[in-house]
N, C-alpha and C. Protein backbone atom coordinates (compact mmCIF):
# COMPACT_ATOMS: atom_id res chain seq x y z
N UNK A 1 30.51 52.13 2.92
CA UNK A 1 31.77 51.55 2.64
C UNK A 1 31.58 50.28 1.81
N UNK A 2 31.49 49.32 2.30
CA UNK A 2 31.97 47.94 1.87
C UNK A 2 30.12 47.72 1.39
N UNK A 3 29.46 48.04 2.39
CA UNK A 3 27.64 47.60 2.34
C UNK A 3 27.41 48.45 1.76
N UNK A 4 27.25 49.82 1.41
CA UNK A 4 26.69 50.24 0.17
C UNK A 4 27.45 49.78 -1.40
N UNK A 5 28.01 49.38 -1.45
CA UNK A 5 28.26 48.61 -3.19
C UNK A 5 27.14 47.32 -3.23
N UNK A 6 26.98 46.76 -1.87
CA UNK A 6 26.11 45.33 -2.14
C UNK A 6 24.69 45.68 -2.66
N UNK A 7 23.89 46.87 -1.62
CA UNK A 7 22.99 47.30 -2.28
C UNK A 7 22.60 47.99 -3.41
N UNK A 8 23.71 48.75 -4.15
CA UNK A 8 23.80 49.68 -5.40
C UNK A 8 23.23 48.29 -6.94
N UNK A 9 22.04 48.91 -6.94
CA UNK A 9 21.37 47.46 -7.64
C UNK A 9 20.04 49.03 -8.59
N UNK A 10 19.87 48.83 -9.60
CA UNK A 10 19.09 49.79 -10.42
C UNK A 10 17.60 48.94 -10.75
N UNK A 11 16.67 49.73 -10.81
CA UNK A 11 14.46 48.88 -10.97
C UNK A 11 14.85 48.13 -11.81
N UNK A 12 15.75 48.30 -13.01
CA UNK A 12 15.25 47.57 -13.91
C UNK A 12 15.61 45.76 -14.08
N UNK A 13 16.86 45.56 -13.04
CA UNK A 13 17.44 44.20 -12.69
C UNK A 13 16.11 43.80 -11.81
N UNK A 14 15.14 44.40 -11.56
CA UNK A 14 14.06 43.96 -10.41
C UNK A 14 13.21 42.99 -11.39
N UNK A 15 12.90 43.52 -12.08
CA UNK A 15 11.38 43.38 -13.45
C UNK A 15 12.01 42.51 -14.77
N UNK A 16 12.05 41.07 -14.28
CA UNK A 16 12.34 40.54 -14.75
C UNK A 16 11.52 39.48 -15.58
N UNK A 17 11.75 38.55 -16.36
CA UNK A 17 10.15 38.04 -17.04
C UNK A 17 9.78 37.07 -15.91
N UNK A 18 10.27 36.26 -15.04
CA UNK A 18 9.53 35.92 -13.79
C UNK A 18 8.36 36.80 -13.28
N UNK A 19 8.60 38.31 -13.53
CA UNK A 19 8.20 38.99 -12.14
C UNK A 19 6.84 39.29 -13.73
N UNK A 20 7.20 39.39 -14.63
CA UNK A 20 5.58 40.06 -15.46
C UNK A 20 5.04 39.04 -16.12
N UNK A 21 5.18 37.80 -15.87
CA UNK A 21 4.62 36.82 -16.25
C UNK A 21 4.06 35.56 -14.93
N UNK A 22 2.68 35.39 -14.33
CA UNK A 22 2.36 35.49 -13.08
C UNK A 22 2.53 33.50 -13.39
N UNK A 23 2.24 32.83 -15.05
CA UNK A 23 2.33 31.28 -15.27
C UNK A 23 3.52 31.06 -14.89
N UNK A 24 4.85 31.44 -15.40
CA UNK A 24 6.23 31.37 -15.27
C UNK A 24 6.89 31.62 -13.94
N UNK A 25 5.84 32.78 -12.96
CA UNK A 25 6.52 32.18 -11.94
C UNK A 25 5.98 30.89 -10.83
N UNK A 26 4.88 29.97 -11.47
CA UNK A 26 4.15 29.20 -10.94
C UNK A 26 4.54 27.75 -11.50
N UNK A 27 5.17 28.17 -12.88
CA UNK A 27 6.11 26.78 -13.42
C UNK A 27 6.95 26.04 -12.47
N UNK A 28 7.74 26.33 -11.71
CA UNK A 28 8.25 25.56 -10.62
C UNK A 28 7.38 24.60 -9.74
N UNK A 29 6.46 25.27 -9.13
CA UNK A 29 5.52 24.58 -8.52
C UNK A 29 4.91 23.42 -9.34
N UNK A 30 4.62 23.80 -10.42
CA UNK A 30 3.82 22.82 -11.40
C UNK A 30 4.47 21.60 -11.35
N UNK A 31 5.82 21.77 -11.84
CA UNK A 31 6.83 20.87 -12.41
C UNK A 31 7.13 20.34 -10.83
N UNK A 32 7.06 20.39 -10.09
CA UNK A 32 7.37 19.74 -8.62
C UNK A 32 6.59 18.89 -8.54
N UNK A 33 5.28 19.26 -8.06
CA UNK A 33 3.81 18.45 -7.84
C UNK A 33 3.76 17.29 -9.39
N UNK A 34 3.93 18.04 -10.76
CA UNK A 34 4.19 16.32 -11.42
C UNK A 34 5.06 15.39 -11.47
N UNK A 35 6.31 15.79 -10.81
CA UNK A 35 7.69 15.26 -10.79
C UNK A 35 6.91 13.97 -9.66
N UNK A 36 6.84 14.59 -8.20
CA UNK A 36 6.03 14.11 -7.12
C UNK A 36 4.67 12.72 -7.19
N UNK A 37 4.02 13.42 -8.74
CA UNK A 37 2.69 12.07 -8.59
C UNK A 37 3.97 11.38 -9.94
N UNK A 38 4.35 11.84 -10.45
CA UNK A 38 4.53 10.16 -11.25
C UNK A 38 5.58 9.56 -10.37
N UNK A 39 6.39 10.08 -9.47
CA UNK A 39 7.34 8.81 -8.46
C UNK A 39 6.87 8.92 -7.27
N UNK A 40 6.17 9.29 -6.86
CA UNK A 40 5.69 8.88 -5.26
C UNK A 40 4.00 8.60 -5.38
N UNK A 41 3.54 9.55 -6.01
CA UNK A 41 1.96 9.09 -5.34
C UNK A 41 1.28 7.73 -6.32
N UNK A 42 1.44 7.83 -7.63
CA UNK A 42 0.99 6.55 -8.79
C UNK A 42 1.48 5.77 -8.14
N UNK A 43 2.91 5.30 -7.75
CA UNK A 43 3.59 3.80 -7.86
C UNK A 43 2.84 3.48 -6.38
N UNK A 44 2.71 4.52 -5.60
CA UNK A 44 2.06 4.35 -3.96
C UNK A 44 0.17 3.68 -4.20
N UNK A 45 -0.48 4.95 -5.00
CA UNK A 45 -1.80 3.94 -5.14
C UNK A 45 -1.83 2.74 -5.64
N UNK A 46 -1.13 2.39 -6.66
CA UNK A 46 -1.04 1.08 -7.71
C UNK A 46 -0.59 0.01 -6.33
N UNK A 47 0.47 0.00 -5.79
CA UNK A 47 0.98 -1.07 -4.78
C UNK A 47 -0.59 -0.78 -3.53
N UNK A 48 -0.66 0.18 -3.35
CA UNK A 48 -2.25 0.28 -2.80
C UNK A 48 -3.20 -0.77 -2.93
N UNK A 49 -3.56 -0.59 -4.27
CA UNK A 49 -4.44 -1.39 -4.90
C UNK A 49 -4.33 -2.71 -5.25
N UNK A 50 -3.24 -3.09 -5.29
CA UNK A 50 -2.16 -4.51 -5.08
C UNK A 50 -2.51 -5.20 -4.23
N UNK A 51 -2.12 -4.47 -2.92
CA UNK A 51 -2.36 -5.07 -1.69
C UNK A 51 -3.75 -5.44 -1.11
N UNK A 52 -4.74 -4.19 -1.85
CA UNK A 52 -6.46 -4.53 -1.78
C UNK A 52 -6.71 -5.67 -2.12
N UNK A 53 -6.28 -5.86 -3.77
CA UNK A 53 -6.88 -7.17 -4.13
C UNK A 53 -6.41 -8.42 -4.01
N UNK A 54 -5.43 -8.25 -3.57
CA UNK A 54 -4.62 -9.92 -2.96
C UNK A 54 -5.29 -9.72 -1.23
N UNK A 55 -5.60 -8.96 -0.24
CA UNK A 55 -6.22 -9.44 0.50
C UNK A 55 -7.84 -9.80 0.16
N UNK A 56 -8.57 -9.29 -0.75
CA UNK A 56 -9.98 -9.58 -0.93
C UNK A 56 -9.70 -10.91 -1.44
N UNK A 57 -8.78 -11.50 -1.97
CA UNK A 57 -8.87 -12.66 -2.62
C UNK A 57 -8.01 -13.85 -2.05
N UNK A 58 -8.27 -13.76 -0.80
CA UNK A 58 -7.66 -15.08 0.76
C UNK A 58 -8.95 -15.49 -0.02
N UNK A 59 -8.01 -17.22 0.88
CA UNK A 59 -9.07 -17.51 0.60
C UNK A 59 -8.55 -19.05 1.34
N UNK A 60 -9.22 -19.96 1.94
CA UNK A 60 -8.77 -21.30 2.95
C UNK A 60 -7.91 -22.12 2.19
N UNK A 61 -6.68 -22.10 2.71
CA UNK A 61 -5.61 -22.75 2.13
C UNK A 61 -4.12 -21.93 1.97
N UNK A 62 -5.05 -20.50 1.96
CA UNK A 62 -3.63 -19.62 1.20
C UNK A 62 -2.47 -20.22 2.59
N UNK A 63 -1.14 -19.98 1.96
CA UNK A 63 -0.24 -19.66 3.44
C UNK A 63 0.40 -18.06 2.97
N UNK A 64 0.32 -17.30 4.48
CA UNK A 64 0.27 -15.97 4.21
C UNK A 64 1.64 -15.29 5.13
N UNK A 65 1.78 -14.50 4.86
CA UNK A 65 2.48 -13.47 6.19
C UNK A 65 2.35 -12.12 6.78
N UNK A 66 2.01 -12.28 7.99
CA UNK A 66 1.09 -11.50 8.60
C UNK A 66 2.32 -9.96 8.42
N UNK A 67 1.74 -8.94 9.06
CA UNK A 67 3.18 -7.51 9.21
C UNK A 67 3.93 -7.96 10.26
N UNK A 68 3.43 -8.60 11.30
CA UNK A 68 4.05 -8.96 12.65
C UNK A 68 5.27 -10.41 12.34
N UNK A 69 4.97 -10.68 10.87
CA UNK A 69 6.03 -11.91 10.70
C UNK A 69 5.51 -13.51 11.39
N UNK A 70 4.44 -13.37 11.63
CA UNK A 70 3.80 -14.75 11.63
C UNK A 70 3.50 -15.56 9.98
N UNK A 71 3.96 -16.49 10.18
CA UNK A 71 3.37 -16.83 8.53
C UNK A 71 2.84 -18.29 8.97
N UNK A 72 1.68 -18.11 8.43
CA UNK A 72 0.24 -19.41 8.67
C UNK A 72 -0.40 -19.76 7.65
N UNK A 73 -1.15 -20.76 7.50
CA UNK A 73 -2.28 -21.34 6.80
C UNK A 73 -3.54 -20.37 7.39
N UNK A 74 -4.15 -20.10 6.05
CA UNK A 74 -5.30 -19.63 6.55
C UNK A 74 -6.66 -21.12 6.53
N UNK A 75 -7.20 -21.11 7.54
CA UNK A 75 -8.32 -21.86 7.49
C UNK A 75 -9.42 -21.42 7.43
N UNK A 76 -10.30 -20.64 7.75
CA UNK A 76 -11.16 -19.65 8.03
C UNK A 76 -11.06 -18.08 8.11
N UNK A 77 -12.17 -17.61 7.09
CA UNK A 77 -12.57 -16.51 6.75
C UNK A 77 -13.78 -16.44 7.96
N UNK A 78 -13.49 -15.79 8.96
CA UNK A 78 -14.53 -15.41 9.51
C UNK A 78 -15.52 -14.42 9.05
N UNK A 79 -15.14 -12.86 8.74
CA UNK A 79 -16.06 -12.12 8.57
C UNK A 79 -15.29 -11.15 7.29
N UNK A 80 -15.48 -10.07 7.03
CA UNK A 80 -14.92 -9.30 5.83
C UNK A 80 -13.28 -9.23 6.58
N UNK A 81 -12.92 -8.57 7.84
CA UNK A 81 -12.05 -8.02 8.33
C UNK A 81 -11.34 -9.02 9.24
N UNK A 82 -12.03 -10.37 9.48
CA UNK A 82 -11.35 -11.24 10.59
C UNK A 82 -10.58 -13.02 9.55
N UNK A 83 -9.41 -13.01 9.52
CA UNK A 83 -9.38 -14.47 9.54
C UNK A 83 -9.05 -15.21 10.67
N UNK A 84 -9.15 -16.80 9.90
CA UNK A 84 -8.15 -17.51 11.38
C UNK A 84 -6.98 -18.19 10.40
N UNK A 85 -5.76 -18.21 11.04
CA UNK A 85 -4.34 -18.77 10.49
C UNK A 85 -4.26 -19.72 11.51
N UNK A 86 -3.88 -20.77 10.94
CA UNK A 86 -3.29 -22.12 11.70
C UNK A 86 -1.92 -21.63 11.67
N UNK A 87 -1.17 -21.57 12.94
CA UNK A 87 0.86 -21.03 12.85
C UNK A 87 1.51 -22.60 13.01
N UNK A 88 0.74 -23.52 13.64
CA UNK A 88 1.43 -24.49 14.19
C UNK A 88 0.37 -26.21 14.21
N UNK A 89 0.51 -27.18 14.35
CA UNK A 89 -0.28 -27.85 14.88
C UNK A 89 -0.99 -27.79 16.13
N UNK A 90 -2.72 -27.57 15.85
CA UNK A 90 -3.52 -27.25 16.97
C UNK A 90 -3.25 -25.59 17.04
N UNK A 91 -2.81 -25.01 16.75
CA UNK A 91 -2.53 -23.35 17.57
C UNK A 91 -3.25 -22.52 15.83
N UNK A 92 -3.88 -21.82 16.32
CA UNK A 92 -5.23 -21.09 15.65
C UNK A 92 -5.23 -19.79 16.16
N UNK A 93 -4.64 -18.66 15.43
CA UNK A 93 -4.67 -17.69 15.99
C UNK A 93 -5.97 -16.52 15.23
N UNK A 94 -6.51 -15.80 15.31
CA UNK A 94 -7.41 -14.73 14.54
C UNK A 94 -6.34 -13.51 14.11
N UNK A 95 -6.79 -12.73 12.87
CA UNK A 95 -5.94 -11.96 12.62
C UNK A 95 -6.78 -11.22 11.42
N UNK A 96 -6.17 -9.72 11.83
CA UNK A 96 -7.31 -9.01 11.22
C UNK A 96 -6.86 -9.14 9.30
N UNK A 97 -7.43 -9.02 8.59
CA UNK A 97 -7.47 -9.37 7.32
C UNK A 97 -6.33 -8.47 6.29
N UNK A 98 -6.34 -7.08 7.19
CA UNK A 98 -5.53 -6.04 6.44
C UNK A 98 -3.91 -6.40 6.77
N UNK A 99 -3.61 -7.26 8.17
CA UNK A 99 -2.62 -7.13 8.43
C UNK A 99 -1.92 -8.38 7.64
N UNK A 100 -2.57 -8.83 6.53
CA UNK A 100 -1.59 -10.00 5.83
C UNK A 100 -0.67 -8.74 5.08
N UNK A 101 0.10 -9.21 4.52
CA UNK A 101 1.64 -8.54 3.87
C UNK A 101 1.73 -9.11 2.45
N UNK A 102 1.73 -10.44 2.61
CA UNK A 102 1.92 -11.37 1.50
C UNK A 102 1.91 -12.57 1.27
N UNK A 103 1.84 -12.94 0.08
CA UNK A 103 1.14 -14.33 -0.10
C UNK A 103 2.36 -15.58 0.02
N UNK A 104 2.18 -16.71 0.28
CA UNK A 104 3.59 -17.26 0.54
C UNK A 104 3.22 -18.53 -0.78
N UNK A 105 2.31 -19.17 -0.46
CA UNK A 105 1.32 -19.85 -1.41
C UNK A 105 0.35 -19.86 -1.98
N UNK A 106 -0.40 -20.11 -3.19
CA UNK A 106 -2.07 -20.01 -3.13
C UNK A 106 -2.22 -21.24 -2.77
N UNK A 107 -3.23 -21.07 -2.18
CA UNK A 107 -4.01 -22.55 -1.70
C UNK A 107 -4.96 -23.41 -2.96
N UNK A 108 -4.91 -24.64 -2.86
CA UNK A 108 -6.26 -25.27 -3.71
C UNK A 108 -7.64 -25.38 -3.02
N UNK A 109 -8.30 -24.54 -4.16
CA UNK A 109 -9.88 -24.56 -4.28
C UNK A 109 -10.89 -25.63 -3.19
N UNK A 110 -11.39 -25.87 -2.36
CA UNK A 110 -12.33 -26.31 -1.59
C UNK A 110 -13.04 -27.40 -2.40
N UNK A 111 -12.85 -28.94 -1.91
CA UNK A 111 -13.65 -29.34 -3.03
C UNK A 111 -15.01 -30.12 -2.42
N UNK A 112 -15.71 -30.57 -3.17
CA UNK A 112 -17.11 -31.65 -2.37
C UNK A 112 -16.98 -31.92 -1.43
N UNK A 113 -15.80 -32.87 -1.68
CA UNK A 113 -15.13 -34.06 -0.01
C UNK A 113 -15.00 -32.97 0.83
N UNK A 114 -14.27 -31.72 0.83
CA UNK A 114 -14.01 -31.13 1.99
C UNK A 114 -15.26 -30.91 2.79
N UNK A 115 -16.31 -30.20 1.63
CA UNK A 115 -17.81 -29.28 2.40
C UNK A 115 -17.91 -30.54 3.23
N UNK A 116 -18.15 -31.69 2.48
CA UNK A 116 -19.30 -32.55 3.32
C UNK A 116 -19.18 -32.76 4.99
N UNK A 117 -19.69 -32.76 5.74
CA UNK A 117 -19.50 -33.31 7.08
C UNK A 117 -19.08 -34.85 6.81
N UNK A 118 -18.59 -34.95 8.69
CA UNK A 118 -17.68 -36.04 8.40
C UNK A 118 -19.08 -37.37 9.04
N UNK A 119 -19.10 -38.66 8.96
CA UNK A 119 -20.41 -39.23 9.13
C UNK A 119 -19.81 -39.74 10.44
N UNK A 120 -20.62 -39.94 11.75
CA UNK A 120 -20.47 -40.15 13.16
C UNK A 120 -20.32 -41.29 13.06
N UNK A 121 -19.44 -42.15 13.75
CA UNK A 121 -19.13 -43.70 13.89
C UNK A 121 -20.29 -44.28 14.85
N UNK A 122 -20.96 -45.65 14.47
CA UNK A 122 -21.49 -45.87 15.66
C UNK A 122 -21.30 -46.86 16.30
């Protein structure tokens, strides 16, 4: 009745140039996956790599902000992965190196006067 007209369909509407050309029907896919790296995966490594080299390059002085929303002076580089942030007067917290976010200030360069020790009163 009504369902045999839906199926009444002849081979040759089947074999279409999709179906004998195996590139053309793989063009979709193609065009997805490049659509995909130039707006999601490039702009994702580049801010990646952003974020690498502004944390390799702390450095005593920066003031930073952590992911957790602490924002401190860094004073100390302990190790590759550890700093220490001053949040407050006297209060010194450690914090792992990846979890800075962003830079708030650069700090100035370390100079003589700072290295030197301080001389004991007597």
């Amino acid at each position: 009745m009504w369902i045999s007209d839906a199926f009444a369909q002849t081979e040759g509407l089947m074999a279409g140039p999709a179906g004998s050309d195996p590139i053309l029907s793989f063009m979709p896919f193609i065009l997805i996956l490049a659509v995909f790296w130039l707006l999601i995966w490039r702009p994702q490594m580049r801010k990646h790599k952003e974020h690498l080299d502004m944390v390799q390059s702390l450095r005593r002085g920066d003031r930073v902000i952590t992911s957790g929303g602490i924002i401190g002076e860094v004073t100390k580089i302990i190790d590759d992965a550890t700093i220490e942030l001053k949040i407050a007067e006297g209060v010194t917290v450690k914090c792992a190196r990846h979890h800075v976010t962003d830079m708030v200030d650069k700090g100035q360069p370390a100079t003589k006067q700072d290295k030197k020790p301080a001389k004991k009163a007597k």
